[in-house]
N, C-alpha and C. Protein backbone atom coordinates (compact mmCIF):
# COMPACT_ATOMS: atom_id res chain seq x y z
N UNK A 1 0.85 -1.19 0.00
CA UNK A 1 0.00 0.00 0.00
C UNK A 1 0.88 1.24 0.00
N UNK A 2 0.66 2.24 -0.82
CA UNK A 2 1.61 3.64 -0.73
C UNK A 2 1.71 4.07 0.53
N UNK A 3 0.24 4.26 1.11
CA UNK A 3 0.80 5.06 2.43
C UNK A 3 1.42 4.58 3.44
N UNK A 4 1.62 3.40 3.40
CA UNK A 4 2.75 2.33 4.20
C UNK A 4 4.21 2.97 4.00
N UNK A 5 4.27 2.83 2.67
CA UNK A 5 6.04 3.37 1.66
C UNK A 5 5.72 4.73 2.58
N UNK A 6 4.83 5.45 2.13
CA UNK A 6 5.29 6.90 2.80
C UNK A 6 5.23 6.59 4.20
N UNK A 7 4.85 6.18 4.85
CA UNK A 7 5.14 6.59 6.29
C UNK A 7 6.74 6.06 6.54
N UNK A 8 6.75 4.64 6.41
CA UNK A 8 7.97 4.26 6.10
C UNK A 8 9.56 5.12 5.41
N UNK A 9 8.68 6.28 4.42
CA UNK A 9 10.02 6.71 3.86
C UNK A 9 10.19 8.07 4.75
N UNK A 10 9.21 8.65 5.86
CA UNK A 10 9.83 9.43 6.24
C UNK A 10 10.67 9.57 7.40
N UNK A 11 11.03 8.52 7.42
CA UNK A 11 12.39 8.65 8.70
C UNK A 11 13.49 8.79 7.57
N UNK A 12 13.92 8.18 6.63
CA UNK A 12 15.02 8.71 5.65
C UNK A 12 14.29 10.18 4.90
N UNK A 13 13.71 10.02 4.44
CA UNK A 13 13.21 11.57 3.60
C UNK A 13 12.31 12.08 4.06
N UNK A 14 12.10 13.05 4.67
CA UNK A 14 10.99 13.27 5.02
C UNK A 14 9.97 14.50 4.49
N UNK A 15 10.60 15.53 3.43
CA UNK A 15 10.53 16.19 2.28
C UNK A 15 9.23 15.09 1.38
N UNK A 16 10.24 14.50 0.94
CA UNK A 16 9.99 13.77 0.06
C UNK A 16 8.42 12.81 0.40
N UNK A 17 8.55 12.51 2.11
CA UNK A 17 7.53 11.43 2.16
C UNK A 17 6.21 12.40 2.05
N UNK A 18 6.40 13.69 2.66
CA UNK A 18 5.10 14.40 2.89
C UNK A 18 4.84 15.19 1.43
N UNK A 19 5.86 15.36 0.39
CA UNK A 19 5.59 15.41 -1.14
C UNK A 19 4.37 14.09 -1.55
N UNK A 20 4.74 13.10 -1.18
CA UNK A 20 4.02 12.18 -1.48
C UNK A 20 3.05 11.61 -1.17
N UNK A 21 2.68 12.52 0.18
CA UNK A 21 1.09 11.94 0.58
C UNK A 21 0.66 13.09 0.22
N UNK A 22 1.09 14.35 -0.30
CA UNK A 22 0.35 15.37 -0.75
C UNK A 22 -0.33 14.75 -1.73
N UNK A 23 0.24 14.29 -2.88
CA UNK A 23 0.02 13.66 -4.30
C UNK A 23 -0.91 12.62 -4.07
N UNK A 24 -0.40 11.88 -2.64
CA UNK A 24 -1.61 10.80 -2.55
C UNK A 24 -3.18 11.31 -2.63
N UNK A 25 -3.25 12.16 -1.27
CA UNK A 25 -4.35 12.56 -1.20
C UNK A 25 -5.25 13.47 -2.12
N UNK A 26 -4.33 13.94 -3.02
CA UNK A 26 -4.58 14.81 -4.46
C UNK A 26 -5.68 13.56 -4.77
N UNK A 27 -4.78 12.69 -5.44
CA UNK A 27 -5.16 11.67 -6.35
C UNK A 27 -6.01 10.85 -5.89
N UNK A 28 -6.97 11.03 -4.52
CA UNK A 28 -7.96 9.97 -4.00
C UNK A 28 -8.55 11.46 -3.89
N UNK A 29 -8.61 12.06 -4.04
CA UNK A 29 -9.72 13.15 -4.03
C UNK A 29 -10.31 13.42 -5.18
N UNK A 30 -9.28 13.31 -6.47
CA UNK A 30 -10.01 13.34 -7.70
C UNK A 30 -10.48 11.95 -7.78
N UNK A 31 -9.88 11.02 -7.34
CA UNK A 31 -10.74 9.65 -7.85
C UNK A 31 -12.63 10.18 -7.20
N UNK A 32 -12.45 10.80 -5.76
CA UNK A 32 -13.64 10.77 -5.16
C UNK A 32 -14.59 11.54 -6.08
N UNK A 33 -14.18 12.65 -6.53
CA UNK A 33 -14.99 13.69 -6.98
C UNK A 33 -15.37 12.49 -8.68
N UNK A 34 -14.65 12.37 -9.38
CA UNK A 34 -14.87 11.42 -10.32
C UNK A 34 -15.76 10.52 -9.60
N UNK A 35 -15.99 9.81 -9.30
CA UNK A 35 -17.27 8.44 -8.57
C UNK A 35 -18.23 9.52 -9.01
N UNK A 36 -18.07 10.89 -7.67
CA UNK A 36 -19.46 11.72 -7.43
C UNK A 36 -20.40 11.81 -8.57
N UNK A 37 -19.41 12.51 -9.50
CA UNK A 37 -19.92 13.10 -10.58
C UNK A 37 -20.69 11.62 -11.65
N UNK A 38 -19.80 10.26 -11.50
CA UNK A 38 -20.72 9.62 -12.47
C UNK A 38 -22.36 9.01 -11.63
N UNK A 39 -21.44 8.84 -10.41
CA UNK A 39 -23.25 8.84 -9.90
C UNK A 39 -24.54 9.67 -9.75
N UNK A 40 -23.45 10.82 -10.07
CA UNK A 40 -25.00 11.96 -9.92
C UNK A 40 -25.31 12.00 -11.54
N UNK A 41 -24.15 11.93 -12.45
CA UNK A 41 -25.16 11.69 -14.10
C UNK A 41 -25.81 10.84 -13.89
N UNK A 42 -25.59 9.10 -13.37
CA UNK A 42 -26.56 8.14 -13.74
C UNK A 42 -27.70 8.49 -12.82
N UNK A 43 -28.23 9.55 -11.42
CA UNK A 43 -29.19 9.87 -10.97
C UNK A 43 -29.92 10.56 -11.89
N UNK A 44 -29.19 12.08 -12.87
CA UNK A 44 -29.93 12.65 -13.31
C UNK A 44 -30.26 12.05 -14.95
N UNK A 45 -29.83 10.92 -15.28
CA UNK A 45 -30.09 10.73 -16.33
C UNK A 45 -31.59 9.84 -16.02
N UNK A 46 -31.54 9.02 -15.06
CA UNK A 46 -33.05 8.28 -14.15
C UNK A 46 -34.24 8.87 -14.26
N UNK A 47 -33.65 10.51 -14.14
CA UNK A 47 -34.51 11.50 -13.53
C UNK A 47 -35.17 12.23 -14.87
N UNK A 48 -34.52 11.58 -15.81
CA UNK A 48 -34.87 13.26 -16.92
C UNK A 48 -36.04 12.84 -17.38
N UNK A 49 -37.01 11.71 -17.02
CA UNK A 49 -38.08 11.69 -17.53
C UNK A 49 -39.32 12.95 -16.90
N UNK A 50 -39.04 13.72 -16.20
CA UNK A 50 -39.28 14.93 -15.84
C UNK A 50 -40.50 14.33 -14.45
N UNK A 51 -41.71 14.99 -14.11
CA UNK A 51 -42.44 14.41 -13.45
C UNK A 51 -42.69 13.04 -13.04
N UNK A 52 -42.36 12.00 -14.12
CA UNK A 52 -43.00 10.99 -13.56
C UNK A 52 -41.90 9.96 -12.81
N UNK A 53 -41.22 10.83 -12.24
CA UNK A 53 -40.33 9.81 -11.58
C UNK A 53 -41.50 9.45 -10.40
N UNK A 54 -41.21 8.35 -9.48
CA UNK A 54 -42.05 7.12 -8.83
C UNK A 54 -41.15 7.61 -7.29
N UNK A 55 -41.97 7.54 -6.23
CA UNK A 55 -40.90 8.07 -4.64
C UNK A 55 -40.06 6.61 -4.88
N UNK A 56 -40.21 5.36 -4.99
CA UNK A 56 -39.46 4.91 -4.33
C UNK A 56 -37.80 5.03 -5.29
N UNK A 57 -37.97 5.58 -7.04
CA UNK A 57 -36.57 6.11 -7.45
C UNK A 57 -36.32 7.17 -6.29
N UNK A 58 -36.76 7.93 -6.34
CA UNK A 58 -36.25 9.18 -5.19
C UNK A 58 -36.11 8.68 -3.93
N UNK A 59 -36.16 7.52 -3.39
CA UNK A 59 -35.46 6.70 -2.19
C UNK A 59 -34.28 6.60 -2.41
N UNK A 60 -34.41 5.63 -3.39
CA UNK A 60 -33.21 5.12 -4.26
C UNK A 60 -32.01 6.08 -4.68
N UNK A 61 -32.55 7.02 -4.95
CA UNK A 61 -31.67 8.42 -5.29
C UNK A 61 -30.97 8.67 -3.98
N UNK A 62 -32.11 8.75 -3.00
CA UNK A 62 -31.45 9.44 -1.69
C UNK A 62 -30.38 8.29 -0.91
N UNK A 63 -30.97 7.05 -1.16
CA UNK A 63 -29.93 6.24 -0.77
C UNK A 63 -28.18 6.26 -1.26
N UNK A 64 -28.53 6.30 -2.60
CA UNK A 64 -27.38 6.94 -3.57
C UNK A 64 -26.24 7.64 -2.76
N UNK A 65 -26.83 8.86 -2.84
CA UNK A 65 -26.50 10.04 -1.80
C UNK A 65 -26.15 10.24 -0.76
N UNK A 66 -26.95 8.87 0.51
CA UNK A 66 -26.25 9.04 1.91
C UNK A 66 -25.30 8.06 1.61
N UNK A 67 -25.35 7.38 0.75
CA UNK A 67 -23.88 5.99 0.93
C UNK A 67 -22.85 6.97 0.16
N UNK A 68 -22.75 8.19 -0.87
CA UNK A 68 -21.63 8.51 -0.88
C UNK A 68 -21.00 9.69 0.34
N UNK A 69 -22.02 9.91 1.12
CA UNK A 69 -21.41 11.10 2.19
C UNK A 69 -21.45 10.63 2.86
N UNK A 70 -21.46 8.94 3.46
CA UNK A 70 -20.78 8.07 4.32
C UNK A 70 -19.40 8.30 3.81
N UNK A 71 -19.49 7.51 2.49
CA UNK A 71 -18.09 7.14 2.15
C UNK A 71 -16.86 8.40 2.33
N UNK A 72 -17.57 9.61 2.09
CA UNK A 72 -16.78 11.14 1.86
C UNK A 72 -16.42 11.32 3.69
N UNK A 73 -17.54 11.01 4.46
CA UNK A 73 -17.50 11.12 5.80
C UNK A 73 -16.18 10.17 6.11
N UNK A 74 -16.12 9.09 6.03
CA UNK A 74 -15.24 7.40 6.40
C UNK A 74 -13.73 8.10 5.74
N UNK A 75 -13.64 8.88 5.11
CA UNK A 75 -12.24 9.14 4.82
C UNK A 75 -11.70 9.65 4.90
């Protein structure tokens, strides 16, 4: 796992290790925002039938929604 290597590399570098969990956490933040964004197209693409969406899609939606601001919360 990287953040193992980095913790590990900063007793020799330590520049270098906290360069690299910068980059880490860069790069799991765009992964996060990427997820966000395809789950909220496949919500609003569900949705574009305009009115006749049904409550229990809009459960489903909202479920959507609290499992990714768990996941945003959990990290």
């Amino acid at each position: 796992m990287r953040w193992k290597d980095i913790q590990a590399e900063f007793v020799d570098e330590p520049k270098v290790a906290v360069q690299e969990a910068d980059a880490l956490v860069a790069e799991l933040m765009q992964r996060l925002a990427s997820m966000f964004a395809t789950e909220r197209a496949e919500l609003e693409d569900r949705w574009a039938g305009g009115d006749q969406i049904s409550t229990e899609e809009l459960r489903q939606g909202l479920r959507l929604y609290r499992s990714f601001f768990e996941r945003l919360l959990a990290a």
